[in-house]
C-alpha atoms as a PDB file:
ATOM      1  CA  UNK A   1     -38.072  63.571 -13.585  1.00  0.00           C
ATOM      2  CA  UNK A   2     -38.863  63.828  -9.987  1.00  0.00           C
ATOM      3  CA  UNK A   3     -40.156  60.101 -10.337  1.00  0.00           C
ATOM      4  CA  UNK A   4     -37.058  58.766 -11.340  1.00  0.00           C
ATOM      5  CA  UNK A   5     -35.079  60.814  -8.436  1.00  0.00           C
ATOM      6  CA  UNK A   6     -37.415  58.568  -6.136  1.00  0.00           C
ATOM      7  CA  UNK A   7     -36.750  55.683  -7.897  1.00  0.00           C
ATOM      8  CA  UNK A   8     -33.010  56.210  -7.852  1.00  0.00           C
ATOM      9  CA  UNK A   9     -33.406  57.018  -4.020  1.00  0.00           C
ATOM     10  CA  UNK A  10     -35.169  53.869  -3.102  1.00  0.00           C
ATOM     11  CA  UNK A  11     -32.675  51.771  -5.113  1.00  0.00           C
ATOM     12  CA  UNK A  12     -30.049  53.328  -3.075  1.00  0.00           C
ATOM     13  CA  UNK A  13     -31.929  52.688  -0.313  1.00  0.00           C
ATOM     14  CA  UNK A  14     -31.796  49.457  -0.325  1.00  0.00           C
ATOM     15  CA  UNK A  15     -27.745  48.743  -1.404  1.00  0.00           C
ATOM     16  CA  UNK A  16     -27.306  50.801   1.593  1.00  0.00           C
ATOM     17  CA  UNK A  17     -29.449  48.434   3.774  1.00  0.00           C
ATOM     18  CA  UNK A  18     -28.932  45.334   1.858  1.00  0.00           C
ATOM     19  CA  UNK A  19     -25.086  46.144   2.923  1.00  0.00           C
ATOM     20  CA  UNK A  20     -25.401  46.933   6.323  1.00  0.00           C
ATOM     21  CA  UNK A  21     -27.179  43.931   6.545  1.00  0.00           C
ATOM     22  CA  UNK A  22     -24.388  42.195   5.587  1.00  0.00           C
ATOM     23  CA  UNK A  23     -22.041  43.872   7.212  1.00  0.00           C
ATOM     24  CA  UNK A  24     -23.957  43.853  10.700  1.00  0.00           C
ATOM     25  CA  UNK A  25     -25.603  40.022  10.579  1.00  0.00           C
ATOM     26  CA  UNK A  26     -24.495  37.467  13.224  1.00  0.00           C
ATOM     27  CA  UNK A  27     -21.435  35.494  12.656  1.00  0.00           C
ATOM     28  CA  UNK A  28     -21.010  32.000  12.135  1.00  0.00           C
ATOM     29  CA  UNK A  29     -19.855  30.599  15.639  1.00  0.00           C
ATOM     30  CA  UNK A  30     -16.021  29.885  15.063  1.00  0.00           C
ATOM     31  CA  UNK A  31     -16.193  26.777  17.447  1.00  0.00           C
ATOM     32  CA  UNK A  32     -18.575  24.794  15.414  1.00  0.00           C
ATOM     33  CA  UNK A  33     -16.244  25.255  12.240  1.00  0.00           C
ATOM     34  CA  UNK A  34     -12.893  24.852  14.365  1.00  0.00           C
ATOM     35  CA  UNK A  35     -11.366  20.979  13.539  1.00  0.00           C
ATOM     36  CA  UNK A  36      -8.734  19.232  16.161  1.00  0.00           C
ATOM     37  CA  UNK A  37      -5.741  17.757  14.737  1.00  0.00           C
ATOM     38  CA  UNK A  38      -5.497  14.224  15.969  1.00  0.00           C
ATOM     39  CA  UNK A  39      -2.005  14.600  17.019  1.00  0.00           C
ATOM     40  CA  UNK A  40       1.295  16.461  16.304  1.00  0.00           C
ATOM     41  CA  UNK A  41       3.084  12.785  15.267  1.00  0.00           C
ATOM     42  CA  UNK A  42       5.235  12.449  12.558  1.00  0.00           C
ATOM     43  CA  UNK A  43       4.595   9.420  10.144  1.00  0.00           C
ATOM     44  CA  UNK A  44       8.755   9.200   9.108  1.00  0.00           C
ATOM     45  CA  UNK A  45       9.681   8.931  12.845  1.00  0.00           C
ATOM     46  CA  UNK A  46       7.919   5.480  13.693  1.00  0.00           C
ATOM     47  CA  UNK A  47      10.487   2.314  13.801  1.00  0.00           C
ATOM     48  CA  UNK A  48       7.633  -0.040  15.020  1.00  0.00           C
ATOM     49  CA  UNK A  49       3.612  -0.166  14.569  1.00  0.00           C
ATOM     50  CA  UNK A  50       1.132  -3.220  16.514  1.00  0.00           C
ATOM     51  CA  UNK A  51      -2.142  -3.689  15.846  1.00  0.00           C
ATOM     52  CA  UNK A  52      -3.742  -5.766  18.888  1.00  0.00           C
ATOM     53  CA  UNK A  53      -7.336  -7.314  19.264  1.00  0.00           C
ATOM     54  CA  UNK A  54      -9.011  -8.635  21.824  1.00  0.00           C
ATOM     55  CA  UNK A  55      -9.833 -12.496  20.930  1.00  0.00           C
ATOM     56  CA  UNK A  56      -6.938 -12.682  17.887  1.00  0.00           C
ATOM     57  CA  UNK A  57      -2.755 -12.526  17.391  1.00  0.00           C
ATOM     58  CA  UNK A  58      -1.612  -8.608  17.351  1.00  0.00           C
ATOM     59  CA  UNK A  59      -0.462  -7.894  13.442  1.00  0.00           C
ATOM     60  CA  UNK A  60       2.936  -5.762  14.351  1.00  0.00           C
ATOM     61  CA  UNK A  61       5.146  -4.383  12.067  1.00  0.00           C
ATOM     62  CA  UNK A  62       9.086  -3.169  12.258  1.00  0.00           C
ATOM     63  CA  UNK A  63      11.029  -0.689   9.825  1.00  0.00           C
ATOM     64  CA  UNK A  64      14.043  -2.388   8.572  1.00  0.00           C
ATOM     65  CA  UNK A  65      16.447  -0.874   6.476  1.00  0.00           C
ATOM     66  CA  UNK A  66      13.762   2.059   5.728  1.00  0.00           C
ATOM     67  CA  UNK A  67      10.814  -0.437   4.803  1.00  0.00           C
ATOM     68  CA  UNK A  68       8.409  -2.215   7.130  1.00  0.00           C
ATOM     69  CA  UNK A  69       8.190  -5.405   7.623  1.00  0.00           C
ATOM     70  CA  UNK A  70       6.074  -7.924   9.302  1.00  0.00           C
ATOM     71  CA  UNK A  71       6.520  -9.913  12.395  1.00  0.00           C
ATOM     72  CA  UNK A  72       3.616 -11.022  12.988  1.00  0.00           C
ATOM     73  CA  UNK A  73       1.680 -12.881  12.890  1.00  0.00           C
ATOM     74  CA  UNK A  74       4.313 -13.817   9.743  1.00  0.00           C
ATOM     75  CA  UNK A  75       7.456 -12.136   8.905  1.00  0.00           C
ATOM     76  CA  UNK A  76       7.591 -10.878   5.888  1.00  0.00           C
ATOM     77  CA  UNK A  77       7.940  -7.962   3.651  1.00  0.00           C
ATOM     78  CA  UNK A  78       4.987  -5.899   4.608  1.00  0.00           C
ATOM     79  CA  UNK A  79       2.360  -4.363   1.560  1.00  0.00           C
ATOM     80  CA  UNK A  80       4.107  -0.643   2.597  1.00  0.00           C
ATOM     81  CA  UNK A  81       0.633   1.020   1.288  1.00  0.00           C
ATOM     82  CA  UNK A  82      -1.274  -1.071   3.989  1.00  0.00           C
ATOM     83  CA  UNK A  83       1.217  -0.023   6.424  1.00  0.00           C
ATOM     84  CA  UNK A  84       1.019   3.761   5.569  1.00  0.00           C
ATOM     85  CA  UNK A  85      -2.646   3.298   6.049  1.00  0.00           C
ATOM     86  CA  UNK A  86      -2.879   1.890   8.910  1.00  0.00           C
ATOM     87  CA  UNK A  87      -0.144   5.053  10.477  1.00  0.00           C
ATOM     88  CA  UNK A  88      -2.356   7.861   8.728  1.00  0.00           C
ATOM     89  CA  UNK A  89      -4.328   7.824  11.835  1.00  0.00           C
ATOM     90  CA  UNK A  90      -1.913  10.370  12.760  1.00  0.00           C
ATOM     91  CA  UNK A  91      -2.716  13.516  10.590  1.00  0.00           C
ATOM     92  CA  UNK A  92      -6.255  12.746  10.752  1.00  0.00           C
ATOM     93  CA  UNK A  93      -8.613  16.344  11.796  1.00  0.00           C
ATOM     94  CA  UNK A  94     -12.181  16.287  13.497  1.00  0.00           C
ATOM     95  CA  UNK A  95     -14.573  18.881  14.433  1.00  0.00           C
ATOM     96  CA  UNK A  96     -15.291  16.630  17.865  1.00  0.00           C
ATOM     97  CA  UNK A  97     -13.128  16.217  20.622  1.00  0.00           C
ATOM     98  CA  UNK A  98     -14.544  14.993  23.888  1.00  0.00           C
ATOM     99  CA  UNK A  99     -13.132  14.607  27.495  1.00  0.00           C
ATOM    100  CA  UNK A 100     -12.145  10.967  28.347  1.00  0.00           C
ATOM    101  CA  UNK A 101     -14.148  11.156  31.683  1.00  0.00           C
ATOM    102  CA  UNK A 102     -16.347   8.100  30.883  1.00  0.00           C
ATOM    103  CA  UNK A 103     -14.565   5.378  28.507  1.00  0.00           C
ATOM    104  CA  UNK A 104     -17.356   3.089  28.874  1.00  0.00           C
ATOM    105  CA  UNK A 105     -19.947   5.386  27.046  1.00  0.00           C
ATOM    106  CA  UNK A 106     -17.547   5.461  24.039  1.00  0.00           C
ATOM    107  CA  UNK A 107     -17.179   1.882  24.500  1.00  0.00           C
ATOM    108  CA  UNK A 108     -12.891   3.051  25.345  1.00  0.00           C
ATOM    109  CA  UNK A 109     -13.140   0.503  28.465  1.00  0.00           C
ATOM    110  CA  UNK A 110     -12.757  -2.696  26.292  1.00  0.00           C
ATOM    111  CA  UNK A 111     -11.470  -1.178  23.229  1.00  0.00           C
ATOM    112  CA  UNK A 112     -12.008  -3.050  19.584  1.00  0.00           C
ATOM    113  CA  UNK A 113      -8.746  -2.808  19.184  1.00  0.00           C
ATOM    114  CA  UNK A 114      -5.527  -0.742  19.978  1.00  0.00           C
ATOM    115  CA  UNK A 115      -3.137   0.449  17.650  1.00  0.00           C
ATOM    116  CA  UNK A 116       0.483   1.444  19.398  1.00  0.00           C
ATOM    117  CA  UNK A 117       3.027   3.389  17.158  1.00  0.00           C
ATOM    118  CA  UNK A 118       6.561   3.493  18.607  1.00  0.00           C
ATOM    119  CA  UNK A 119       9.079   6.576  17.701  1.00  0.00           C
ATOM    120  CA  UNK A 120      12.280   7.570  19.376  1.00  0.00           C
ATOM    121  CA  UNK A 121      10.426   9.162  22.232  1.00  0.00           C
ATOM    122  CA  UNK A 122       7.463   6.661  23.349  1.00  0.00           C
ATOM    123  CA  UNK A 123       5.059   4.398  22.135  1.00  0.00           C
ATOM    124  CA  UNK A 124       1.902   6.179  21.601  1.00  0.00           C
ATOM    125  CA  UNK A 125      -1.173   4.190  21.998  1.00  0.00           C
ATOM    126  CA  UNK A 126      -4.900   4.728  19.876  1.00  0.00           C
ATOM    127  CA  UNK A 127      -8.098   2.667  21.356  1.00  0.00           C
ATOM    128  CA  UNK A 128     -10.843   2.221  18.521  1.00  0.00           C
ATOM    129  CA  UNK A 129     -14.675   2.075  21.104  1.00  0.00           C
ATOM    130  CA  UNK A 130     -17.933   1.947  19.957  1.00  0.00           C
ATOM    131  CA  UNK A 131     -19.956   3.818  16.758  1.00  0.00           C
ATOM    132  CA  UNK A 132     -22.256   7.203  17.055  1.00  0.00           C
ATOM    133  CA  UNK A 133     -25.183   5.634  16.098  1.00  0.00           C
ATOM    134  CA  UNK A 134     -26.119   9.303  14.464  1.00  0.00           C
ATOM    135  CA  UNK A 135     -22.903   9.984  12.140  1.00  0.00           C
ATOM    136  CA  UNK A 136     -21.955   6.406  11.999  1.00  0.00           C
ATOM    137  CA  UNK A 137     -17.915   7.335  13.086  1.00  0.00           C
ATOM    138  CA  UNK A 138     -16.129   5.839  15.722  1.00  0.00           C
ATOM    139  CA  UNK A 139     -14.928   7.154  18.993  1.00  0.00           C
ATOM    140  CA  UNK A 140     -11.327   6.859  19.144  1.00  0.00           C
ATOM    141  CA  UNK A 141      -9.234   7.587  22.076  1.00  0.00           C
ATOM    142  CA  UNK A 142      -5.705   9.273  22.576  1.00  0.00           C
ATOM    143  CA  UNK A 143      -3.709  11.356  24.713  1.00  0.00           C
ATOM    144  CA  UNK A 144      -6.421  11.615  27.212  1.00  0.00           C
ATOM    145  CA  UNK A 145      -9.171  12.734  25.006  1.00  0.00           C
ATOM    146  CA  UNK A 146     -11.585  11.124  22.967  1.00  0.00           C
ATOM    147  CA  UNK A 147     -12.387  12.180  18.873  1.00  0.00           C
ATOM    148  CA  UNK A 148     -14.896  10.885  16.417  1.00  0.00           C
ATOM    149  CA  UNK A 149     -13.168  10.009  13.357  1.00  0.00           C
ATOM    150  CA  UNK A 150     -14.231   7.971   9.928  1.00  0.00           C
ATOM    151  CA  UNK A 151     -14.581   4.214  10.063  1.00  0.00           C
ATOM    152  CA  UNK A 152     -11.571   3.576   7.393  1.00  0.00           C
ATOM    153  CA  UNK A 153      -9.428   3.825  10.283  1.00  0.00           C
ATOM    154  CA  UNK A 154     -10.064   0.774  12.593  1.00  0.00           C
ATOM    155  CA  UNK A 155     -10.956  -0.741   8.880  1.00  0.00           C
ATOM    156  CA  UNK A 156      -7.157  -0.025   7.731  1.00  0.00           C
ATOM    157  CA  UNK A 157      -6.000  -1.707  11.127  1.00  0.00           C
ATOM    158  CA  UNK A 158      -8.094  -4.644  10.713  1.00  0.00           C
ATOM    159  CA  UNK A 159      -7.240  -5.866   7.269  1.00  0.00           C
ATOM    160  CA  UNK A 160      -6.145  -9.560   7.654  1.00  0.00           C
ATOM    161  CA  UNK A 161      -2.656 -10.310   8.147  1.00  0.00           C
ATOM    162  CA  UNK A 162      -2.179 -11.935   4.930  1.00  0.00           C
ATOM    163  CA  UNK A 163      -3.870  -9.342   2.895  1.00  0.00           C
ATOM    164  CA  UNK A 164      -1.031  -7.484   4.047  1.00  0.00           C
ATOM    165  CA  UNK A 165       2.306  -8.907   2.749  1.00  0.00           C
ATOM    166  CA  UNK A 166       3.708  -7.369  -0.241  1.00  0.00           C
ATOM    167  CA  UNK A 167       2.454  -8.904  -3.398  1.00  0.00           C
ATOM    168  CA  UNK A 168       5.367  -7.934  -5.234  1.00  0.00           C
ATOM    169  CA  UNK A 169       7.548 -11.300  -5.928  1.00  0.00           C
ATOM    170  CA  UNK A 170      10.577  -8.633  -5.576  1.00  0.00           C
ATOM    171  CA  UNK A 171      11.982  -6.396  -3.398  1.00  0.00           C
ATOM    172  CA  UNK A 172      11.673  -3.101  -3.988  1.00  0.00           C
ATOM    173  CA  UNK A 173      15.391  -2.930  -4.143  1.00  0.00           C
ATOM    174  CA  UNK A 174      15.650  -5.657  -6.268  1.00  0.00           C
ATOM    175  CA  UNK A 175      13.332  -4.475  -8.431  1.00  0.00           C
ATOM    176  CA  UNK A 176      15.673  -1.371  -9.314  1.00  0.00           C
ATOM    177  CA  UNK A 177      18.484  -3.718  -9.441  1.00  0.00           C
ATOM    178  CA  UNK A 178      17.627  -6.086 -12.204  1.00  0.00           C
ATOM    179  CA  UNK A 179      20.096  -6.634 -14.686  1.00  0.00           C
ATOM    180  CA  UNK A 180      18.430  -9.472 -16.577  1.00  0.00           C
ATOM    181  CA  UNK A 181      16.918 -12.893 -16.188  1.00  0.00           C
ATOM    182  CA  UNK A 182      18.095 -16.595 -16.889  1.00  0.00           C
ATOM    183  CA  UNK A 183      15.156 -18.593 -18.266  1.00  0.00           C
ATOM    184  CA  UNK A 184      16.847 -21.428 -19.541  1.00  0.00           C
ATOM    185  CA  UNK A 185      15.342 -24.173 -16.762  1.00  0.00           C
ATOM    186  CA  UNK A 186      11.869 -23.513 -18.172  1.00  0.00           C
ATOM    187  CA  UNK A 187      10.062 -25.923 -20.567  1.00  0.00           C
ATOM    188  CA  UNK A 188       9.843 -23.589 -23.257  1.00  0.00           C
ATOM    189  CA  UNK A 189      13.587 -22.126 -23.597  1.00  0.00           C
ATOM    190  CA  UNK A 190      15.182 -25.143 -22.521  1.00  0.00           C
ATOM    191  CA  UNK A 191      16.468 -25.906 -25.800  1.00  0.00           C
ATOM    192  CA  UNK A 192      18.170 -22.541 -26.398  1.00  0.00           C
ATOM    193  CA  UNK A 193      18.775 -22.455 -23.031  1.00  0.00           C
ATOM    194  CA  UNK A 194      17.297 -18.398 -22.935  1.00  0.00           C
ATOM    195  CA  UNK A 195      18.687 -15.496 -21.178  1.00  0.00           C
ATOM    196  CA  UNK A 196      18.150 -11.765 -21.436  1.00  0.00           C
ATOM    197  CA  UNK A 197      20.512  -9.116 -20.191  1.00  0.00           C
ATOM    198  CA  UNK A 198      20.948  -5.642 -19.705  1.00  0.00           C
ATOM    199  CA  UNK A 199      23.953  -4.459 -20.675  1.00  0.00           C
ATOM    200  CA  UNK A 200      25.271  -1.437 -18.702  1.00  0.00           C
ATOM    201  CA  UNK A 201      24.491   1.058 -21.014  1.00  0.00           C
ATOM    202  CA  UNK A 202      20.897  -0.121 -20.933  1.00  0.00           C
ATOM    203  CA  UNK A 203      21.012  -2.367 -24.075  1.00  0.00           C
ATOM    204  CA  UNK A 204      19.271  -5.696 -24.035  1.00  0.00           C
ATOM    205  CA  UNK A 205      20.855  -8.561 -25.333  1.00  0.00           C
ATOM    206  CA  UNK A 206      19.599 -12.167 -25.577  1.00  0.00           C
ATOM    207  CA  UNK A 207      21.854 -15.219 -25.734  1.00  0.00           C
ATOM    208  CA  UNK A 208      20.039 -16.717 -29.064  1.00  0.00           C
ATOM    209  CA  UNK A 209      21.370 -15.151 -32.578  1.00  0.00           C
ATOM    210  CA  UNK A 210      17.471 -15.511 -33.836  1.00  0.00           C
ATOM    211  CA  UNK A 211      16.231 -13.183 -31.359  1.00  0.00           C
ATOM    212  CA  UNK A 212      15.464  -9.718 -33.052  1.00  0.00           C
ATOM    213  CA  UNK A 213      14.470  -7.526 -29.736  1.00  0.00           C
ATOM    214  CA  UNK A 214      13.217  -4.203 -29.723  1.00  0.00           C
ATOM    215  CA  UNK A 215      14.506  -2.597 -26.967  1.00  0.00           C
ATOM    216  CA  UNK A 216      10.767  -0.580 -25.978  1.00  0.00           C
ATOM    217  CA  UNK A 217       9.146  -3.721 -26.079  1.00  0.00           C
ATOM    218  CA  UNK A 218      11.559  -5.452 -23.560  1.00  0.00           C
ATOM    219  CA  UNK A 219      11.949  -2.920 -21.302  1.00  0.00           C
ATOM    220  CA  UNK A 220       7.829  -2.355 -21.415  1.00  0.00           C
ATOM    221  CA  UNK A 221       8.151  -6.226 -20.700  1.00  0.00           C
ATOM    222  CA  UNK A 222      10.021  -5.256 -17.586  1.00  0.00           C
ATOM    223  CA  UNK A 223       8.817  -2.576 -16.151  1.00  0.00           C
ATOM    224  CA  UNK A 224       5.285  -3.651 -16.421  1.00  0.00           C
ATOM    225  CA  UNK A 225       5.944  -7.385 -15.793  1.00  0.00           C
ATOM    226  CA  UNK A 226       8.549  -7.213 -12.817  1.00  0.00           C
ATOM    227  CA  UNK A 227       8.925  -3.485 -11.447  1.00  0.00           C
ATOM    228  CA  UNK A 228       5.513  -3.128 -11.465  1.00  0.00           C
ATOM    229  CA  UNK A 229       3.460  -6.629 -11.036  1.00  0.00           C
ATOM    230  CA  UNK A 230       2.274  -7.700  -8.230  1.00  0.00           C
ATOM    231  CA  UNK A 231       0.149 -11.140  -7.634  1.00  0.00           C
ATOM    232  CA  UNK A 232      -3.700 -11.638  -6.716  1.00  0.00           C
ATOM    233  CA  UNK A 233      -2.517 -13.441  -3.614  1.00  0.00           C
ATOM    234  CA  UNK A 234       0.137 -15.008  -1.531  1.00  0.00           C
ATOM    235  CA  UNK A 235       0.352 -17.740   0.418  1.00  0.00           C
ATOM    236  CA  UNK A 236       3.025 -19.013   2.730  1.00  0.00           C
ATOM    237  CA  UNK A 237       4.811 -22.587   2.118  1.00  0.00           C
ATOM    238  CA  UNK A 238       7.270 -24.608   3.206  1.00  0.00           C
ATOM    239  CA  UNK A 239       9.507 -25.624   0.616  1.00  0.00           C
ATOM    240  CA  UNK A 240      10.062 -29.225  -0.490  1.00  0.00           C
ATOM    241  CA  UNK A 241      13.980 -29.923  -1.681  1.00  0.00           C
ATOM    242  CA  UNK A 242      12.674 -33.226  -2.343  1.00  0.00           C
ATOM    243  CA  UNK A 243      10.577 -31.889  -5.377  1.00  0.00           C
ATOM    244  CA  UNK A 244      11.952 -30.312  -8.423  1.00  0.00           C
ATOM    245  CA  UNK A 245       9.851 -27.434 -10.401  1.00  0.00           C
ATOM    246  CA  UNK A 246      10.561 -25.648 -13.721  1.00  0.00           C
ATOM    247  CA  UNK A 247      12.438 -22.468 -12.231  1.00  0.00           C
ATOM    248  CA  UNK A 248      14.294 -19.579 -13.301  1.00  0.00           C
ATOM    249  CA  UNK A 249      16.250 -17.198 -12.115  1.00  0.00           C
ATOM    250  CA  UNK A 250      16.142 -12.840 -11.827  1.00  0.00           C
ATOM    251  CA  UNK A 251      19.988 -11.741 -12.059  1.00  0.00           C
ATOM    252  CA  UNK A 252      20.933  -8.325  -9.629  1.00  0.00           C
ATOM    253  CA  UNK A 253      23.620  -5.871 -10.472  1.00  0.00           C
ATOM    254  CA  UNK A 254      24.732  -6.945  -7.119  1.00  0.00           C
ATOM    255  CA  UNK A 255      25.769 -10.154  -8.706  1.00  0.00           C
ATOM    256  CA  UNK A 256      23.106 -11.851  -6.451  1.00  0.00           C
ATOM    257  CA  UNK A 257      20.243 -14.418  -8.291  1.00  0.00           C
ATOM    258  CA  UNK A 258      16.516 -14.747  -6.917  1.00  0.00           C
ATOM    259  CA  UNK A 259      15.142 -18.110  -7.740  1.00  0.00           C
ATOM    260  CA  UNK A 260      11.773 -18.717  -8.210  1.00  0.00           C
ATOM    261  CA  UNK A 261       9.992 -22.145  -8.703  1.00  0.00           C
ATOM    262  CA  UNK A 262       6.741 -22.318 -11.356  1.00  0.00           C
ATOM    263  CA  UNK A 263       4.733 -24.402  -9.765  1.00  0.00           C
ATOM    264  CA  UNK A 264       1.588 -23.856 -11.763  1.00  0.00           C
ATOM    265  CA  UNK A 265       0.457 -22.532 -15.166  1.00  0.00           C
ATOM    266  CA  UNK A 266      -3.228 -22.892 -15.166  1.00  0.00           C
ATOM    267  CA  UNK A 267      -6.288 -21.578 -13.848  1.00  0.00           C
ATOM    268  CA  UNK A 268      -3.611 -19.804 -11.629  1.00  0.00           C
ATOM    269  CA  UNK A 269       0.231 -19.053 -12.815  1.00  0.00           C
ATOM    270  CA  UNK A 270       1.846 -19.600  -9.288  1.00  0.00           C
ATOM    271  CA  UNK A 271       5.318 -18.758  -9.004  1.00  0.00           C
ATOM    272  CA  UNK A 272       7.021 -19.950  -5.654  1.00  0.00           C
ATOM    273  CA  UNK A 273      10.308 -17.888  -4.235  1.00  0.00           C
ATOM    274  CA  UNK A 274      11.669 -20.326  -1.539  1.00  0.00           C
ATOM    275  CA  UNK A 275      14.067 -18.211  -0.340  1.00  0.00           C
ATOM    276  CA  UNK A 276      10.939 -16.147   1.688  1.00  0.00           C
ATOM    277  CA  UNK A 277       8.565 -19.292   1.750  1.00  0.00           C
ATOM    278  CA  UNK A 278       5.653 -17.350  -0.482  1.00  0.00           C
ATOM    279  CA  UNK A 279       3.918 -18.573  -3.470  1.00  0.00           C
ATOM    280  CA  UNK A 280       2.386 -15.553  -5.725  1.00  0.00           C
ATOM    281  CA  UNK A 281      -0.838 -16.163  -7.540  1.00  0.00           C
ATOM    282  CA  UNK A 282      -1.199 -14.550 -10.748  1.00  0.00           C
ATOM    283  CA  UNK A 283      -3.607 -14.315 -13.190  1.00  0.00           C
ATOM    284  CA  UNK A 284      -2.274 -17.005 -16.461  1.00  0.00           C
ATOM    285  CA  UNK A 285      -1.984 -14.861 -18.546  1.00  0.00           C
ATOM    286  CA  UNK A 286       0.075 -11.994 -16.370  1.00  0.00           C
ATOM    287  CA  UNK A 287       2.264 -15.180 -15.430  1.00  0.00           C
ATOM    288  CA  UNK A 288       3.206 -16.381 -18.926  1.00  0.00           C
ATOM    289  CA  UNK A 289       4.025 -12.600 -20.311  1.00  0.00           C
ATOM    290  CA  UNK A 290       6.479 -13.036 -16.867  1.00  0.00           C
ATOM    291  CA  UNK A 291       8.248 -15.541 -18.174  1.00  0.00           C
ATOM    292  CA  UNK A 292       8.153 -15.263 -22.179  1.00  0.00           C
ATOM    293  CA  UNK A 293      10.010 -11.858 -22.851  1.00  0.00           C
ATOM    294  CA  UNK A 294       8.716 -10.438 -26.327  1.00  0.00           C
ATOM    295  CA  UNK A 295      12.529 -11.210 -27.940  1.00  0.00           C
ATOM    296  CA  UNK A 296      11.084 -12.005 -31.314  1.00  0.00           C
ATOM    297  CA  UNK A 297      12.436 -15.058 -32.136  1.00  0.00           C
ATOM    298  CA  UNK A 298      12.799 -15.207 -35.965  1.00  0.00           C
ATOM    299  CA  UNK A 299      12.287 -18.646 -37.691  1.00  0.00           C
ATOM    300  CA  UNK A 300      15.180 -20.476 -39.578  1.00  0.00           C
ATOM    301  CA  UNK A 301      13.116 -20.196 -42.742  1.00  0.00           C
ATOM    302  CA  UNK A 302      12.960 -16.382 -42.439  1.00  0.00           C
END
């Protein structure tokens, strides 16, 4: 009995001190866990965003009508992902912020590049230096201070220009105001002379009596082949009036008609809109479900 008393004691024992221990063991210090907010900038209050470089054209961006666009180099509708990107510099947090007492060891004297975001107040300007050659991030300076932050940033800045147009062949706009397409100038529906329409209660109709649609399949067909498509590639063009392509037309509920030219079917399916100068690359087979809307075109025989 007396054996197990000791046994219990010494158990005891060492809770209690196993506790204190605990209790009483130095803390973590707070400053090596503490992370700086980049800034207090908000990403809905920017009207204008400029990449610049040393040796190339500055990439700049404006917000138009509540989308960016692109200046330059091109003007254009702007990817609006690449754009949001390139702005999340803002909310970005580090655990290293350093005086900006000597830009040249950061490599802050002749920057990489400098990204200035404009709001209502100021434009507020971010220099991109030099890489710690232990964590592999880059110094980045702002506001008078200096913060080591993930590569993706500068990366984000310095897409190329042309990566960053929007690869969608419509407006985002547009693309909720679709109220059916005229296909009729194409080589295939020329004959019938094809159109499909969306009446206002959200019923498709199709200007051939063979055509038995099912109304999931067509508006699968549009959501996933116009709301939601977007090409490989773009290029910019000047457009010909000289030359005549198979075209066809997307109709608004605004009672306006985007035209677009097919220019190509194969390797590539590239459909031209001249009305912004850009030729879309597609993959063929994306391209032809584009322009041959599942309407289930029923045989005389049948």
């Amino acid at each position: 009995m007396k054996k197990r008393w000791l046994l219990n004691l010494l158990l005891l024992a060492l809770v209690v001190g196993i506790a204190l221990f605990l209790h009483f063991r130095p803390k973590p210090d707070d400053q090596s866990a503490k992370e700086y907010e980049i800034s207090s900038l908000k990403m809905a209050g920017f009207s204008a965003a400029k990449v610049e470089f040393p040796a190339q054209a500055p990439v700049a961006f404006e917000k138009v009508d509540g989308f960016w666009r692109m200046v330059a180099p091109y003007q254009s509708r702007a990817d609006q992902m690449s754009v949001q990107r390139i702005l999340s510099i803002i909310a970005a947090k580090t655990k290293v912020k350093l005086p900006a007492n000597d830009l040249a060891k950061y490599g802050l004297d002749n920057p990489l590049l400098k990204l200035k975001l404009t709001d209502a107040s100021a434009t507020h300007e971010f220099a991109f230096g030099t890489y710690n050659p232990v964590t592999e991030e880059q110094y980045v300076g702002f506001n008078n201070a200096v913060y080591l932050l993930p590569g993706s940033y500068s990366e984000a800045a310095s897409t190329q220009a042309i990566e960053m147009v929007d690869k969608r062949p419509l407006t985002q706009i547009e693309a909720k105001q679709i109220s059916g397409l005229d296909l009729g100038r194409l080589e295939q529906w020329e004959e019938i002379r094809l159109n499909v329409d969306v009446s206002d209660q959200g019923k498709w109709l199709v200007s051939t009596p063979k055509a038995k649609p099912t109304q999931n399949e067509m508006n699968e067909w549009l959501e996933f082949s116009w709301k939601q498509s977007q090409a490989t590639s773009v290029e910019f063009y000047t457009p010909d009036r000289k030359v005549t392509y198979p075209s066809f037309e997307v109709k608004l509920k605004n009672g306006k008609k985007v035209h677009f030219d097919k220019m190509q079917e194969s390797p590539e399916y590239l459909l031209a809109r001249p009305d912004e100068g850009i030729i879309y690359h597609f993959p063929n087979d994306v391209g032809f479900t584009m322009t041959n809307p599942p309407i289930n075109l029923q045989d005389d025989a049948k």
